[in-house]
N, C-alpha and C. Protein backbone atom coordinates (compact mmCIF):
# COMPACT_ATOMS: atom_id res chain seq x y z
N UNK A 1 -147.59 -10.59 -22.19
CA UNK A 1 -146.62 -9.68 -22.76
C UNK A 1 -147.24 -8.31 -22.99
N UNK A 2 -148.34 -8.22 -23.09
CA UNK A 2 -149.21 -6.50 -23.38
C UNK A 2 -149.96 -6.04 -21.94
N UNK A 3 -149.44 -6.55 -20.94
CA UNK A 3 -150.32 -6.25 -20.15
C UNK A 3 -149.51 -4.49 -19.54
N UNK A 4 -148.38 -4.70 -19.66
CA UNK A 4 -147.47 -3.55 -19.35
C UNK A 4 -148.22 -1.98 -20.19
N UNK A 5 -149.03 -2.35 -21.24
CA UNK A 5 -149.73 -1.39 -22.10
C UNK A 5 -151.08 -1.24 -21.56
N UNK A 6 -151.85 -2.07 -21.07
CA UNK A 6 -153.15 -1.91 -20.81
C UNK A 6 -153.24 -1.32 -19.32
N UNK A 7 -154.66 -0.43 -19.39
CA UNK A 7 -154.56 -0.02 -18.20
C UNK A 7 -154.85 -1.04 -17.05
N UNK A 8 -154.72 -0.28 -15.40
CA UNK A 8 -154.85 -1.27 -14.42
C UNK A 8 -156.22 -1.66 -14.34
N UNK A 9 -157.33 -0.92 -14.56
CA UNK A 9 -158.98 -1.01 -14.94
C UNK A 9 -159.06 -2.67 -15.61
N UNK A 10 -158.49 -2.30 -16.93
CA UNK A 10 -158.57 -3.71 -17.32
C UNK A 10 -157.89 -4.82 -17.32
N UNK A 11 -157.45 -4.78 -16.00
CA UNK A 11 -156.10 -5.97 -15.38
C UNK A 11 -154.79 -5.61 -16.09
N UNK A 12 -154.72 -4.73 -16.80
CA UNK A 12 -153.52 -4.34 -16.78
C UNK A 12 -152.19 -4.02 -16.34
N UNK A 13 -151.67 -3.55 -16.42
CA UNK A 13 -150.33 -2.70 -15.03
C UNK A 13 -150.23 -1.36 -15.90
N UNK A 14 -149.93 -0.70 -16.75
CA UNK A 14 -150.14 0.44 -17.66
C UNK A 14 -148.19 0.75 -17.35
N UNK A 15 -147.76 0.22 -17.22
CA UNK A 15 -146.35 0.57 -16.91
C UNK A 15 -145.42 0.79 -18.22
N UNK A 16 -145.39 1.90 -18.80
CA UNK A 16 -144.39 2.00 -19.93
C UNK A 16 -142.56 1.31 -19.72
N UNK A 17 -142.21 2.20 -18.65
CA UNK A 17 -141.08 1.39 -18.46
C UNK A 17 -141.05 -0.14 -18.48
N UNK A 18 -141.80 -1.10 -18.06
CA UNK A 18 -141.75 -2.54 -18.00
C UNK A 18 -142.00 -2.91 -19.83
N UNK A 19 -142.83 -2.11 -20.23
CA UNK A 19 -142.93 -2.24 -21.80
C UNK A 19 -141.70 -2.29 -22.44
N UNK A 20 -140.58 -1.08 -22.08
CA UNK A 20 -139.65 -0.54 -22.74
C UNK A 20 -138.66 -2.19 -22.19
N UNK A 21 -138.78 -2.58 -21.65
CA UNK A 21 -137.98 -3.68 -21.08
C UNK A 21 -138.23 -5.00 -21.72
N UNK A 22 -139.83 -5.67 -21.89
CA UNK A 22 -140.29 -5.80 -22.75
C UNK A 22 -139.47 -6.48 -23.81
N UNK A 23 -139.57 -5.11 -24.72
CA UNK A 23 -139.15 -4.61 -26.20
C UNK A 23 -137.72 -5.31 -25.97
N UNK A 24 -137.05 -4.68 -24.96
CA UNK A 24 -134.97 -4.87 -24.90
C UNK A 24 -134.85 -5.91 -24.90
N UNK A 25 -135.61 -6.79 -24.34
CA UNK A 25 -135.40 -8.55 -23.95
C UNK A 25 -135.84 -8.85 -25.40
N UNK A 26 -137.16 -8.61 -25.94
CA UNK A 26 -137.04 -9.40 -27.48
C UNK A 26 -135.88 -9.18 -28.35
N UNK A 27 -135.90 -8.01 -28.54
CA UNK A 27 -134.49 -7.56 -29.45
C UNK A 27 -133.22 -7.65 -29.12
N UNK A 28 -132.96 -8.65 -27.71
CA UNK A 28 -131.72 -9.32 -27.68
C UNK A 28 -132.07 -10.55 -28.37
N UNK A 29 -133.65 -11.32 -28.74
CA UNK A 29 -133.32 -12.39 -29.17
C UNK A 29 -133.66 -12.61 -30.64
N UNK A 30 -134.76 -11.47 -30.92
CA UNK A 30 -135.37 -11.24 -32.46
C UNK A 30 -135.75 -9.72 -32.91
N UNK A 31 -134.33 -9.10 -33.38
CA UNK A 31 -135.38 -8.07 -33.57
C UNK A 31 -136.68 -7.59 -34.72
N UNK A 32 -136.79 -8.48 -35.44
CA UNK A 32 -138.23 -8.61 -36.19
C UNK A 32 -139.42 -8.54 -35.14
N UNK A 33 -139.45 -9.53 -34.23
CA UNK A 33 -140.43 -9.37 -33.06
C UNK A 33 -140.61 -8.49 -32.31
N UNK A 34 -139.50 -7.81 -31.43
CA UNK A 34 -139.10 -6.76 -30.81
C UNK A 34 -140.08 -5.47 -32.12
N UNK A 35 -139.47 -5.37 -33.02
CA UNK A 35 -140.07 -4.03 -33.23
C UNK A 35 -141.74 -4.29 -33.83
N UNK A 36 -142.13 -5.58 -34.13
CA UNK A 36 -143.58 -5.98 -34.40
C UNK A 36 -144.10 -5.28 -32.69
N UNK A 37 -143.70 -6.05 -31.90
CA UNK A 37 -144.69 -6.00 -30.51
C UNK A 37 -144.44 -4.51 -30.33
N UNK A 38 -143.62 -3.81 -30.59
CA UNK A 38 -143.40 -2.16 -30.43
C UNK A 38 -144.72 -1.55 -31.07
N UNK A 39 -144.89 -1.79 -32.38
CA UNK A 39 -145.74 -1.72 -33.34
C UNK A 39 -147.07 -1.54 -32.83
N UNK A 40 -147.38 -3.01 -32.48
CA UNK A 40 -148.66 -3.55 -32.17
C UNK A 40 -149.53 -3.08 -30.86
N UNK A 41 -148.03 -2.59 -29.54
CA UNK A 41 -148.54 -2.27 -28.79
C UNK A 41 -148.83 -0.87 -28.45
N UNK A 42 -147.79 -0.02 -29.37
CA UNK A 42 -147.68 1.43 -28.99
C UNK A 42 -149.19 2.26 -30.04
N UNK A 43 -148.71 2.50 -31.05
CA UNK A 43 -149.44 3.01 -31.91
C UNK A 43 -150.97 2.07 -32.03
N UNK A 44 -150.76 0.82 -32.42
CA UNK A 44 -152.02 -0.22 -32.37
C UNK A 44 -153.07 -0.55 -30.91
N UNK A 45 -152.64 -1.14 -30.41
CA UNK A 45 -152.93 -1.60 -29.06
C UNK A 45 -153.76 -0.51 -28.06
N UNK A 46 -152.75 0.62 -27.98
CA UNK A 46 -153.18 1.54 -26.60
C UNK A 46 -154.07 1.96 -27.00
N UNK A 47 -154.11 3.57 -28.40
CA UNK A 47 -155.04 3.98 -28.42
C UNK A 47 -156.43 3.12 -28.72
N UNK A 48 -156.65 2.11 -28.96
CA UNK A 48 -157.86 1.49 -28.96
C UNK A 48 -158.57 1.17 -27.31
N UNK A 49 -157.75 1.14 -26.31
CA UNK A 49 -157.88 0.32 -25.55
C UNK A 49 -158.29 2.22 -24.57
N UNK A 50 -157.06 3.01 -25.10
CA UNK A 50 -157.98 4.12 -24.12
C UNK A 50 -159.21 4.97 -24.54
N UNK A 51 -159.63 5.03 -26.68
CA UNK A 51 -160.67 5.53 -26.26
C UNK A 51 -161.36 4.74 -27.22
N UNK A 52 -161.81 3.68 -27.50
CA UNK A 52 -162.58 2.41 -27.76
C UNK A 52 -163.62 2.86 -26.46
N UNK A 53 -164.96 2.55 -27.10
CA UNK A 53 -166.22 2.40 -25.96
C UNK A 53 -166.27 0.89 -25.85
N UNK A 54 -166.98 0.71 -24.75
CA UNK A 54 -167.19 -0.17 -23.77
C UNK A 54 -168.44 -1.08 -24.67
């Protein structure tokens, strides 16, 4: 489910749109989850992942 956030370097796909899709599919079924994984992946998730050292 986070791979749409990570870059392709780290097996990622980095694809925002597939993220944003993502998000639409949870919050047809929970939106508590839907806006957690928004959360976790936008603000939390990325910037660690683009400037976090190795």
């Amino acid at each position: 489910m986070l791979l749409p956030v990570l870059p392709t370097e780290y097996g990622g796909r980095d694809s925002h749109s597939e993220m944003c899709r993502v998000v639409e599919v949870l919050a047809e079924q929970n939106l508590a989850v839907a806006v957690y994984t928004a959360i976790v992946t936008g603000p939390a998730l990325r910037p660690v992942v683009l400037w976090a050292e190795a």
